[in-house]
PDB file of N, CA and C in Angstrom:
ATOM      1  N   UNK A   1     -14.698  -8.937   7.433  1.00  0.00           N
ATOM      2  CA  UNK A   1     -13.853  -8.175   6.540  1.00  0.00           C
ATOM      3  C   UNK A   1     -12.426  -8.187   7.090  1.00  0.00           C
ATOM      4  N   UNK A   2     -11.518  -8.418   6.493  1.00  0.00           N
ATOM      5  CA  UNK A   2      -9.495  -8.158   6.559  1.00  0.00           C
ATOM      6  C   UNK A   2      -9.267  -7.398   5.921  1.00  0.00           C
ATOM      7  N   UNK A   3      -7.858  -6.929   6.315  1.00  0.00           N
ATOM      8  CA  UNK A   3      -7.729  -5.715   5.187  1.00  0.00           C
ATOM      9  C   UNK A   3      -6.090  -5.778   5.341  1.00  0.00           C
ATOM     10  N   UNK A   4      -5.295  -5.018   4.309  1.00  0.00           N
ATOM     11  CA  UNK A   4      -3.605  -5.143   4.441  1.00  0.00           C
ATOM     12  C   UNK A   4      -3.717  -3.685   4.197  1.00  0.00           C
ATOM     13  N   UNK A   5      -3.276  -3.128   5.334  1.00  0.00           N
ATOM     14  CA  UNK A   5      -2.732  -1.758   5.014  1.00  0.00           C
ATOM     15  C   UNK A   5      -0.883  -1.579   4.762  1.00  0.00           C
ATOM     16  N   UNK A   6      -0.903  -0.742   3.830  1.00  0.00           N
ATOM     17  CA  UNK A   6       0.499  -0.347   3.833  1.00  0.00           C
ATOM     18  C   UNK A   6       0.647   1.101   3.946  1.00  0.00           C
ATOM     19  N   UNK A   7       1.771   1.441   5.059  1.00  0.00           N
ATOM     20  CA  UNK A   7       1.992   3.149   5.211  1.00  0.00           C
ATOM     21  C   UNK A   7       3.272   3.167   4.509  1.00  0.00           C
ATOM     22  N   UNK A   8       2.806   4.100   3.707  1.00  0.00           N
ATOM     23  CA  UNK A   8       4.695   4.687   3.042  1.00  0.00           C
ATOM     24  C   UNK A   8       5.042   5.513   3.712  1.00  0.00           C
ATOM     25  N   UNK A   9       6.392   5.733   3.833  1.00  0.00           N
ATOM     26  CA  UNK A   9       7.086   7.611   4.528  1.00  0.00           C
ATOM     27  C   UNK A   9       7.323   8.371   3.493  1.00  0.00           C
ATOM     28  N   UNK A  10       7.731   9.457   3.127  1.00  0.00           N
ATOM     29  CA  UNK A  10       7.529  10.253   1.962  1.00  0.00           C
ATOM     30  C   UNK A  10       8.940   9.728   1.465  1.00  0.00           C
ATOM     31  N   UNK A  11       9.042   9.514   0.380  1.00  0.00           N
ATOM     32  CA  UNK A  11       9.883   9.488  -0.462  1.00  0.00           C
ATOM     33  C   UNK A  11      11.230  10.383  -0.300  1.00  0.00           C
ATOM     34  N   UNK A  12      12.313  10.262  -0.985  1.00  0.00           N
ATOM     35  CA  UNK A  12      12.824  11.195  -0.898  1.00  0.00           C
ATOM     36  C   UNK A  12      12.853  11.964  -2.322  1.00  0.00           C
ATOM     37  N   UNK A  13      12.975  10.922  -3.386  1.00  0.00           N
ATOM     38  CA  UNK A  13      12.352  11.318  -4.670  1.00  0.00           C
ATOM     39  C   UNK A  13      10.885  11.365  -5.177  1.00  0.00           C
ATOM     40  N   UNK A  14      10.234  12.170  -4.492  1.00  0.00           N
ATOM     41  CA  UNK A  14       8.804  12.550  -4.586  1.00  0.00           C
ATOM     42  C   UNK A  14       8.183  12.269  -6.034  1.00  0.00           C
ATOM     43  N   UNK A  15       8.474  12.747  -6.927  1.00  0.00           N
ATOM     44  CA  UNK A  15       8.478  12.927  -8.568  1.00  0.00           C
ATOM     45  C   UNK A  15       8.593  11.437  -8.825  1.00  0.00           C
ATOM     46  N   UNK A  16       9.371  10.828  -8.787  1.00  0.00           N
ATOM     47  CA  UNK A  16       9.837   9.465  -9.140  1.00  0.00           C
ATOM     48  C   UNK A  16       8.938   8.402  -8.906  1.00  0.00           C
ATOM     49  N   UNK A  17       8.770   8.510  -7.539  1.00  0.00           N
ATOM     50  CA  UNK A  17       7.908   7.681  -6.943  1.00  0.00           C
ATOM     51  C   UNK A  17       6.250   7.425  -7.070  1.00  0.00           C
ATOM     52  N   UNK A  18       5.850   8.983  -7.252  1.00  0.00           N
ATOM     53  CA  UNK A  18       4.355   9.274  -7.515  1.00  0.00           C
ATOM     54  C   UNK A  18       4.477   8.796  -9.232  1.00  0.00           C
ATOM     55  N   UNK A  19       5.424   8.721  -9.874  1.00  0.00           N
ATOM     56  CA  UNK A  19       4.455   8.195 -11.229  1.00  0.00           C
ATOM     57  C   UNK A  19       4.826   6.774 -11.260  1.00  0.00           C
ATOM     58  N   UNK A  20       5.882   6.238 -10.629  1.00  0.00           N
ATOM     59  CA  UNK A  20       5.951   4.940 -10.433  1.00  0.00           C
ATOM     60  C   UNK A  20       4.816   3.997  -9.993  1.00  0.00           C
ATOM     61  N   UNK A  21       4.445   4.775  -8.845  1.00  0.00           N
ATOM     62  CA  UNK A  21       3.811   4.352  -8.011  1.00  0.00           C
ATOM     63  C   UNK A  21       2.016   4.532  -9.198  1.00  0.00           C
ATOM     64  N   UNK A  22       1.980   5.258  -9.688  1.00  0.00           N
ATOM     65  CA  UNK A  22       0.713   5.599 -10.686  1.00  0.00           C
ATOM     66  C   UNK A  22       0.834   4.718 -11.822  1.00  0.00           C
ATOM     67  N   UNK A  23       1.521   4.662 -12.415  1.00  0.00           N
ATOM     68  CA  UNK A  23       2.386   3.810 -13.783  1.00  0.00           C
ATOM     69  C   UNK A  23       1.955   2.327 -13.731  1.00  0.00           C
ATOM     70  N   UNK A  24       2.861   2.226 -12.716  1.00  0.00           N
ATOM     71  CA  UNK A  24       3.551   0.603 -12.160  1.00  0.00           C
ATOM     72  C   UNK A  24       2.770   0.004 -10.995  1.00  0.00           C
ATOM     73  N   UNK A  25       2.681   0.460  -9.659  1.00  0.00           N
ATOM     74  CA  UNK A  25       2.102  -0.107  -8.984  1.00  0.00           C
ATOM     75  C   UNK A  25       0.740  -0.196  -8.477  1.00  0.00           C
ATOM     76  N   UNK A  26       0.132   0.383  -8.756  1.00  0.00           N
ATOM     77  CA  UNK A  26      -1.500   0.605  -8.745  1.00  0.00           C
ATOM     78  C   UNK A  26      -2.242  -0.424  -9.632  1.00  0.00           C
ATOM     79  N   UNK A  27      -1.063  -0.495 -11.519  1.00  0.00           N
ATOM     80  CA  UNK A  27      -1.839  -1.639 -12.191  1.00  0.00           C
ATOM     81  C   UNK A  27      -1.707  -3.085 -11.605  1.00  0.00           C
ATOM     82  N   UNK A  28      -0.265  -3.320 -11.109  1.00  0.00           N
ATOM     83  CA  UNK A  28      -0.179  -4.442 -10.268  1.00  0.00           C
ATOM     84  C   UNK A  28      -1.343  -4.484  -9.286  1.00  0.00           C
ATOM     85  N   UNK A  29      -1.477  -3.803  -8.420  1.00  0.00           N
ATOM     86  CA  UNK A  29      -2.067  -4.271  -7.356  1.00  0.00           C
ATOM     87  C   UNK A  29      -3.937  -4.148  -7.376  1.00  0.00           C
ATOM     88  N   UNK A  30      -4.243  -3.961  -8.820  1.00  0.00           N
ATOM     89  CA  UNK A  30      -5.481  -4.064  -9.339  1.00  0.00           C
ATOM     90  C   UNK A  30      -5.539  -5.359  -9.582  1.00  0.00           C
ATOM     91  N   UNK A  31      -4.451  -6.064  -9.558  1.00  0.00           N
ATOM     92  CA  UNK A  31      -4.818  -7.132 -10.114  1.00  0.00           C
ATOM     93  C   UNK A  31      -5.207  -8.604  -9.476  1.00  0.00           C
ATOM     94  N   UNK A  32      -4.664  -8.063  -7.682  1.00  0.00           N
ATOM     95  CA  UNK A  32      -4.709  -9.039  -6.849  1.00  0.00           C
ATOM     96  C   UNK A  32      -6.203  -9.118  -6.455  1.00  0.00           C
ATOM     97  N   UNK A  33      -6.613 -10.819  -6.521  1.00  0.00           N
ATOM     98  CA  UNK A  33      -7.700 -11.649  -6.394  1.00  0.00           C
ATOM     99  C   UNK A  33      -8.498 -10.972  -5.284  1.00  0.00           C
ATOM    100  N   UNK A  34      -9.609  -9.910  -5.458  1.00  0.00           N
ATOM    101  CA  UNK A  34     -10.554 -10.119  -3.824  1.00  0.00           C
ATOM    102  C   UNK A  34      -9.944  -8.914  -3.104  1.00  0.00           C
ATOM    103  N   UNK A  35      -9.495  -8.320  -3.898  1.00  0.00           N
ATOM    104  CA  UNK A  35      -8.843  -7.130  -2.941  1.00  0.00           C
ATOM    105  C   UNK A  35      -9.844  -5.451  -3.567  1.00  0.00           C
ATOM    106  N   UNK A  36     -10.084  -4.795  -3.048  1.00  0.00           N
ATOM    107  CA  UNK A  36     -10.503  -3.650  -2.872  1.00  0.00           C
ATOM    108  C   UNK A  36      -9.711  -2.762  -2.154  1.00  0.00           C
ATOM    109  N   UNK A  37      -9.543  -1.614  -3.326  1.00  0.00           N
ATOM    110  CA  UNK A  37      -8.584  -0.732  -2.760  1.00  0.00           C
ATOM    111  C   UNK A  37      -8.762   1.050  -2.693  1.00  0.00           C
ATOM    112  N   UNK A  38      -8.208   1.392  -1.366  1.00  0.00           N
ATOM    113  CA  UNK A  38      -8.518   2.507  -1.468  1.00  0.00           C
ATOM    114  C   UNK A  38      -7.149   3.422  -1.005  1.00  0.00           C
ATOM    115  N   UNK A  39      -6.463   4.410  -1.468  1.00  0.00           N
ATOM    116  CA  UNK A  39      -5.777   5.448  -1.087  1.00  0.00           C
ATOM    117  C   UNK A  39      -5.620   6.600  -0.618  1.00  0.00           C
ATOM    118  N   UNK A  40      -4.889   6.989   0.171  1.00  0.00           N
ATOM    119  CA  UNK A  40      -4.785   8.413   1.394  1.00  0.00           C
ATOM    120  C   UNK A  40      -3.653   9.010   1.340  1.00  0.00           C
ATOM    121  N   UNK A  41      -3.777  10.031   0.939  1.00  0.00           N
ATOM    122  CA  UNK A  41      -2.043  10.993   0.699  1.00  0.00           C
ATOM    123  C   UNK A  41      -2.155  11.712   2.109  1.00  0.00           C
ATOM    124  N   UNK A  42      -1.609  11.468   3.160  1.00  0.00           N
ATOM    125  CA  UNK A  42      -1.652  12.350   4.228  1.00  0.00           C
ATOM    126  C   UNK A  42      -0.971  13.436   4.020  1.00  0.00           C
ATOM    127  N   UNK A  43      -1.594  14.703   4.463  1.00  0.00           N
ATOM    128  CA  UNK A  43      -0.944  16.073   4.223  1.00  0.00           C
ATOM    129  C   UNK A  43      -0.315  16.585   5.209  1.00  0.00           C
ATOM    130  N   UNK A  44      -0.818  16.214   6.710  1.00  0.00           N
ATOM    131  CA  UNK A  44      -0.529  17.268   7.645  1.00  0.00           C
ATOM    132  C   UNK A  44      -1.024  16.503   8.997  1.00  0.00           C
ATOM    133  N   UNK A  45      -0.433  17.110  10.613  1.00  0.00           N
ATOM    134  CA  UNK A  45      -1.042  16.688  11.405  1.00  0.00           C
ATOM    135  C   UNK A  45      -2.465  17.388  12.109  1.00  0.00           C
ATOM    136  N   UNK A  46      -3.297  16.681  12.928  1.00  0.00           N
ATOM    137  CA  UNK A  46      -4.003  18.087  13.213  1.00  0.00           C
ATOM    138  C   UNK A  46      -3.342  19.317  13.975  1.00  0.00           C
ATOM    139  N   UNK A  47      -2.015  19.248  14.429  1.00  0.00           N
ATOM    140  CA  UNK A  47      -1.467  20.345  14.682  1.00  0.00           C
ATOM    141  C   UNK A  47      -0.556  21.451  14.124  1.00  0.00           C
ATOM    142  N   UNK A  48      -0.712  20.358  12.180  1.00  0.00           N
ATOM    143  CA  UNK A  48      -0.248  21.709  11.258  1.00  0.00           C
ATOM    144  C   UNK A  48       1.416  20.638  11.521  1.00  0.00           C
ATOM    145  N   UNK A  49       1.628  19.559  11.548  1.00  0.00           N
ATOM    146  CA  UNK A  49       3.156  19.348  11.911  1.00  0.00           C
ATOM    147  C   UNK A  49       2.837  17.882  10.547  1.00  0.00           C
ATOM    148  N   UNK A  50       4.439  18.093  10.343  1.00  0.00           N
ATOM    149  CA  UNK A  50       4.407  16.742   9.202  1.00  0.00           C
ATOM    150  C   UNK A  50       4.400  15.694   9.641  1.00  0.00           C
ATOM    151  N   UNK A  51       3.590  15.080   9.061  1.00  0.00           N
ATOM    152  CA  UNK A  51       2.852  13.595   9.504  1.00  0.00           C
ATOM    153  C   UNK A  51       4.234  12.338   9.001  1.00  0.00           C
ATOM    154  N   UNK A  52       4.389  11.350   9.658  1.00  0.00           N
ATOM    155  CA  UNK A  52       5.406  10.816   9.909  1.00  0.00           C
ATOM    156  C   UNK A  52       5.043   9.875   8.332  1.00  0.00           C
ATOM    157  N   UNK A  53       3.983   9.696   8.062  1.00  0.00           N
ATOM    158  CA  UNK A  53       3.508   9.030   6.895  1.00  0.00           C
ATOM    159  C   UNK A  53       2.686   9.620   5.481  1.00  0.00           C
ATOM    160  N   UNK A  54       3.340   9.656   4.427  1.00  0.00           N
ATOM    161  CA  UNK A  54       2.645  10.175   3.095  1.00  0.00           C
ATOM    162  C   UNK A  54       1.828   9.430   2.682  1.00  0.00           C
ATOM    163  N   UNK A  55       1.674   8.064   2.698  1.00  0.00           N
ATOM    164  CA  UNK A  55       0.714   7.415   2.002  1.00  0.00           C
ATOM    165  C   UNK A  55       0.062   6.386   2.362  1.00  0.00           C
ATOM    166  N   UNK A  56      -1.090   5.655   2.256  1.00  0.00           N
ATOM    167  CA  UNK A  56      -1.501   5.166   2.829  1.00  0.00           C
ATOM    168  C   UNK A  56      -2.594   4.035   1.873  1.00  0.00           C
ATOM    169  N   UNK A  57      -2.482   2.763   1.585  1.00  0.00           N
ATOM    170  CA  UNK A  57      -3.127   1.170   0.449  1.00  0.00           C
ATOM    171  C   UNK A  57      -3.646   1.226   1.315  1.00  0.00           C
ATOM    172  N   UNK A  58      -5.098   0.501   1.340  1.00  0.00           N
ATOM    173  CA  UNK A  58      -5.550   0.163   1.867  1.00  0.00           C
ATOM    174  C   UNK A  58      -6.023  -0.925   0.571  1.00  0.00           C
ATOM    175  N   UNK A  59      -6.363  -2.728   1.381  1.00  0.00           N
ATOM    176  CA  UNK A  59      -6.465  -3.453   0.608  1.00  0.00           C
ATOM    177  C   UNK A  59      -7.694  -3.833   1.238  1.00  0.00           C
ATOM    178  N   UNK A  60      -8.950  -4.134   1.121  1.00  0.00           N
ATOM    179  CA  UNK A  60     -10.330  -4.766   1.920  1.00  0.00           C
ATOM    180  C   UNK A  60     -10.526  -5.994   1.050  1.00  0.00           C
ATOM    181  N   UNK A  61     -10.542  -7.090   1.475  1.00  0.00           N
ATOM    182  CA  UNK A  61     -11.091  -7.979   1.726  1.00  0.00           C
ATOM    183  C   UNK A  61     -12.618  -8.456   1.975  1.00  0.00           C
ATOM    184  N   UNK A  62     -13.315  -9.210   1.684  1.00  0.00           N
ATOM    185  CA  UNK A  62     -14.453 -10.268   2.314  1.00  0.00           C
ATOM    186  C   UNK A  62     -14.359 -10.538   3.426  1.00  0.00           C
ATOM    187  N   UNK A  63     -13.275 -11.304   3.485  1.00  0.00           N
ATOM    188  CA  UNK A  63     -12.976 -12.425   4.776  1.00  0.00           C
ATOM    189  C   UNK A  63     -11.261 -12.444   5.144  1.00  0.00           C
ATOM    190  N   UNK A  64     -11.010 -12.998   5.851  1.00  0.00           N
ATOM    191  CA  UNK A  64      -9.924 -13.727   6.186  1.00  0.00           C
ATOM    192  C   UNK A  64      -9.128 -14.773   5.424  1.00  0.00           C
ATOM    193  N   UNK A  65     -10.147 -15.918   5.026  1.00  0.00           N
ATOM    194  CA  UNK A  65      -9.729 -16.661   3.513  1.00  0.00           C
ATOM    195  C   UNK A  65      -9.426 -15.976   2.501  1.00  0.00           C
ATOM    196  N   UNK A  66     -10.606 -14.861   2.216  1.00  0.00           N
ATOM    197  CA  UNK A  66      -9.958 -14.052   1.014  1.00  0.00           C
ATOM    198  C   UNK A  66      -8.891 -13.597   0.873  1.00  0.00           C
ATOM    199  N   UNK A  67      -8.573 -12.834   1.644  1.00  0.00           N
ATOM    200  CA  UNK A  67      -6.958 -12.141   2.133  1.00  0.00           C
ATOM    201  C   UNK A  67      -5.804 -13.319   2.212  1.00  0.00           C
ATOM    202  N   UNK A  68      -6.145 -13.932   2.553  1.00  0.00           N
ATOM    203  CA  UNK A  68      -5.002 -15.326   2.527  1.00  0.00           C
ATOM    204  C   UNK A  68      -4.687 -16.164   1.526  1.00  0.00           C
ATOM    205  N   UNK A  69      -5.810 -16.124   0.311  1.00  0.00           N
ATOM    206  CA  UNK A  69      -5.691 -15.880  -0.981  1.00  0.00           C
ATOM    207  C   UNK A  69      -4.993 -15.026  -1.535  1.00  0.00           C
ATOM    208  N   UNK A  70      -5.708 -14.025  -1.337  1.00  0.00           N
ATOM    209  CA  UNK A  70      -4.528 -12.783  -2.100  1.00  0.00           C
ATOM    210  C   UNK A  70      -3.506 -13.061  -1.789  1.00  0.00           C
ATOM    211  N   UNK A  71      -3.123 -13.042  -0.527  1.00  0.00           N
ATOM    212  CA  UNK A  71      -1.701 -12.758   0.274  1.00  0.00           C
ATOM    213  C   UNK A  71      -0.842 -13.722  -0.981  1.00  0.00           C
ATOM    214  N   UNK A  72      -1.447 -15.301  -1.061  1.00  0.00           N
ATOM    215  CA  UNK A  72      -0.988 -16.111  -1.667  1.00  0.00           C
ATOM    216  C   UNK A  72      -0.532 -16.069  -2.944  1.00  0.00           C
ATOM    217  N   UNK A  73      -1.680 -15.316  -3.640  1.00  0.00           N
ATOM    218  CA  UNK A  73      -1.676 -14.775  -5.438  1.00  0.00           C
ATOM    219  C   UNK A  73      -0.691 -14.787  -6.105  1.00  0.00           C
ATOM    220  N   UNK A  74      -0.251 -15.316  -7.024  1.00  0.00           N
ATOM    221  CA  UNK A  74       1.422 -14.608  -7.984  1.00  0.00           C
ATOM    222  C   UNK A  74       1.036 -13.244  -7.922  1.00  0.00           C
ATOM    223  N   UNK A  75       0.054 -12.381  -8.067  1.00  0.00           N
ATOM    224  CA  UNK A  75      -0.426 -10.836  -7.895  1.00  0.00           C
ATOM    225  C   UNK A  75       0.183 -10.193  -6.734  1.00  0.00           C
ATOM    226  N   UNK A  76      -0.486 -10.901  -5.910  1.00  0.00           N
ATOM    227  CA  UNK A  76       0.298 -10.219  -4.667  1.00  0.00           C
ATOM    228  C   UNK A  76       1.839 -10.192  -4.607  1.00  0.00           C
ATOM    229  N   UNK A  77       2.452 -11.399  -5.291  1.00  0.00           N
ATOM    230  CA  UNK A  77       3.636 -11.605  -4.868  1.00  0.00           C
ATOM    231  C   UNK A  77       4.430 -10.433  -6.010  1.00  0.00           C
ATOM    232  N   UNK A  78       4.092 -10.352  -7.081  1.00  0.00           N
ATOM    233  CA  UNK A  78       4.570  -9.534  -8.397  1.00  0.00           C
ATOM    234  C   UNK A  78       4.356  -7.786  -7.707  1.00  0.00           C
ATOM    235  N   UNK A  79       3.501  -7.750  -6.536  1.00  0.00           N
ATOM    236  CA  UNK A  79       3.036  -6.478  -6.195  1.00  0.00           C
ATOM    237  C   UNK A  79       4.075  -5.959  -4.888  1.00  0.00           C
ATOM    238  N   UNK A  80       3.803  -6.902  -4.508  1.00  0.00           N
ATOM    239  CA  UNK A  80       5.008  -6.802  -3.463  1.00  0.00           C
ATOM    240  C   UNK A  80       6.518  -6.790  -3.351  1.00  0.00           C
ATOM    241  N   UNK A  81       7.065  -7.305  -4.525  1.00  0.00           N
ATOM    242  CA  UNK A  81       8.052  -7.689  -5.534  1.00  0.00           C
ATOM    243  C   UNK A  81       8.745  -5.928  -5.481  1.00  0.00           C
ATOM    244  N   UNK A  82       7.165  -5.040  -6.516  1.00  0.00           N
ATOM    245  CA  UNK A  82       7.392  -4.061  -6.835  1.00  0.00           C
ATOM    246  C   UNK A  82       7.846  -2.967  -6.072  1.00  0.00           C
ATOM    247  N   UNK A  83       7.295  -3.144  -4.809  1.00  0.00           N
ATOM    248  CA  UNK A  83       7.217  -2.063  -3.737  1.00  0.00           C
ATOM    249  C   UNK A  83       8.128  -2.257  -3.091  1.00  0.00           C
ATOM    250  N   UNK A  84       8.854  -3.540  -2.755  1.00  0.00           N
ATOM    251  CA  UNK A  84      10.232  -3.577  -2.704  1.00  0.00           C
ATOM    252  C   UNK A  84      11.416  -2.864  -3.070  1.00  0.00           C
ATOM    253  N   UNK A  85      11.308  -2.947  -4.145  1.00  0.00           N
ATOM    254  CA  UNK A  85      12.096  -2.551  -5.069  1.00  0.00           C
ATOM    255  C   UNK A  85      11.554  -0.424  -5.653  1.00  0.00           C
ATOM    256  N   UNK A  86      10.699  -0.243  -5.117  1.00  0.00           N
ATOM    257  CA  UNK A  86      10.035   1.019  -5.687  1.00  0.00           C
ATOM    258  C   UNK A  86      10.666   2.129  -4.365  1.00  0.00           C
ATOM    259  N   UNK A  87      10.295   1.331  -2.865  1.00  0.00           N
ATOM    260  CA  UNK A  87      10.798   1.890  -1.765  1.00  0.00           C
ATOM    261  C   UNK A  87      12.609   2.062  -1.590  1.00  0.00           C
ATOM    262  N   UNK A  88      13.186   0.987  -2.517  1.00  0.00           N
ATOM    263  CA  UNK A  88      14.535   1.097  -2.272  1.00  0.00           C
ATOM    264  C   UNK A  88      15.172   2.013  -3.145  1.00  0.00           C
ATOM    265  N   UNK A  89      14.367   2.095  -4.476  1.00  0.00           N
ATOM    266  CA  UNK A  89      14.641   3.479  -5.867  1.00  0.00           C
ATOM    267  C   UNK A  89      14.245   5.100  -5.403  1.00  0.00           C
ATOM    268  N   UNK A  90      13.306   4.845  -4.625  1.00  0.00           N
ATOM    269  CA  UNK A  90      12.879   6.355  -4.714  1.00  0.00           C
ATOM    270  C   UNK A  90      13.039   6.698  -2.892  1.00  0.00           C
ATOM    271  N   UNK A  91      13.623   5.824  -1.851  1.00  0.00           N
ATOM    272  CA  UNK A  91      13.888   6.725  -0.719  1.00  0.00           C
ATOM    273  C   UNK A  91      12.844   6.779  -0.079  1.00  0.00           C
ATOM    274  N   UNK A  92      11.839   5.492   0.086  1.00  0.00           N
ATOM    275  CA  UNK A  92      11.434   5.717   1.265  1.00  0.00           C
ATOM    276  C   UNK A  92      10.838   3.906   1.886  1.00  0.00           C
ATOM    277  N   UNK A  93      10.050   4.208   2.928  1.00  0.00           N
ATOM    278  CA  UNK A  93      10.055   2.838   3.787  1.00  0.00           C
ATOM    279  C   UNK A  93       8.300   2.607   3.660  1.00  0.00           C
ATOM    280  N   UNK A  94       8.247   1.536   3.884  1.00  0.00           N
ATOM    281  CA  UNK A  94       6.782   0.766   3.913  1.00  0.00           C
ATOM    282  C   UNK A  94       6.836  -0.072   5.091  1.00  0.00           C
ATOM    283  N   UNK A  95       5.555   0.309   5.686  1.00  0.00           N
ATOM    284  CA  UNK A  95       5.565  -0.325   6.698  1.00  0.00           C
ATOM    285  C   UNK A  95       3.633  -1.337   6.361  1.00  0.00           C
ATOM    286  N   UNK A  96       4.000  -2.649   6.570  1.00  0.00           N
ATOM    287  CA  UNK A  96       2.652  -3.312   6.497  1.00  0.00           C
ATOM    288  C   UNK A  96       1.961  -3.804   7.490  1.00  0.00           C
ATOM    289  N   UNK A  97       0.359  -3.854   7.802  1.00  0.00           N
ATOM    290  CA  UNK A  97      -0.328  -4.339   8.354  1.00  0.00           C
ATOM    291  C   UNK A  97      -1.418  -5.367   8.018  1.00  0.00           C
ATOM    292  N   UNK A  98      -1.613  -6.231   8.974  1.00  0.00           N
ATOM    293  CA  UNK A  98      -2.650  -7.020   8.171  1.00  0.00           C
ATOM    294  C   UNK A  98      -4.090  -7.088   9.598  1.00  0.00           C
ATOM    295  N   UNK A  99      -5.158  -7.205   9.730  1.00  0.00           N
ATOM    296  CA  UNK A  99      -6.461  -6.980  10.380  1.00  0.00           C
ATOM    297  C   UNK A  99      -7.741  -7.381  10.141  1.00  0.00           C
ATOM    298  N   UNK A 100      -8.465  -7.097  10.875  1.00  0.00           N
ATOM    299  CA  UNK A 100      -9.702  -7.951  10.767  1.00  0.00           C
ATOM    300  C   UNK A 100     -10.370  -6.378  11.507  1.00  0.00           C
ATOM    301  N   UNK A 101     -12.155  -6.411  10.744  1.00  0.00           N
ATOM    302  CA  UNK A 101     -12.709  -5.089  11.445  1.00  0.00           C
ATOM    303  C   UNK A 101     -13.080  -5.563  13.152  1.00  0.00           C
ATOM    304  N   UNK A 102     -12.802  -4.140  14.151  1.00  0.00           N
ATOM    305  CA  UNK A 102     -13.023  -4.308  15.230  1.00  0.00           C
ATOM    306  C   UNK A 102     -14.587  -4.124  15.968  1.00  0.00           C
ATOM    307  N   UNK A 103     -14.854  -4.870  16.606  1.00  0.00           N
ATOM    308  CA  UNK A 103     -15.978  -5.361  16.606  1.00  0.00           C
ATOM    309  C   UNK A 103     -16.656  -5.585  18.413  1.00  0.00           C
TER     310      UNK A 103
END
């Protein structure tokens, strides 16, 4: 299994972003080949302190090929396109990862 995580930082336009991000980028990124997805709104730390990150894609994969597919996809690229451009409208940063499960 691979997987592409992306962490967002909170927005600065909160409102903006959450229906963008509901609207616009969720249908995009349904659409990329082999990907399985799951989402995490972080609330808090366990010490009650704000967590440096609001959000949290998670993309799962099969394999390694699969993911390198996607990665490849016009999907991916139209998705990534978006979040570009979604992080620079509404005020905040994305940070990406890409992995394999540890084993």
């Amino acid at each position: 299994m691979a997987k592409i995580v992306t962490l967002y930082t909170k927005p600065d336009d909160l409102e903006g972003f959450e229906e963008h991000y509901r609207s616009t980028h969720i249908p995009l990124a349904m659409k990329v080949p082999g990907a399985e997805w799951s989402l995490t709104r972080w609330t808090t730390t366990p010490r009650g302190g704000e967590p440096d990150f609001f959000l949290m894609a998670e993309a799962t994969f099969a394999s390694e090929e699969d993911l390198q597919a996607g990665l490849a996809s016009p999907e991916m690229r139209e998705t990534g396109k978006d979040a570009a451009q979604m992080t620079r409208q509404f005020g905040s940063r994305a940070t990406m990862l890409i992995g394999s499960d540890y084993s």
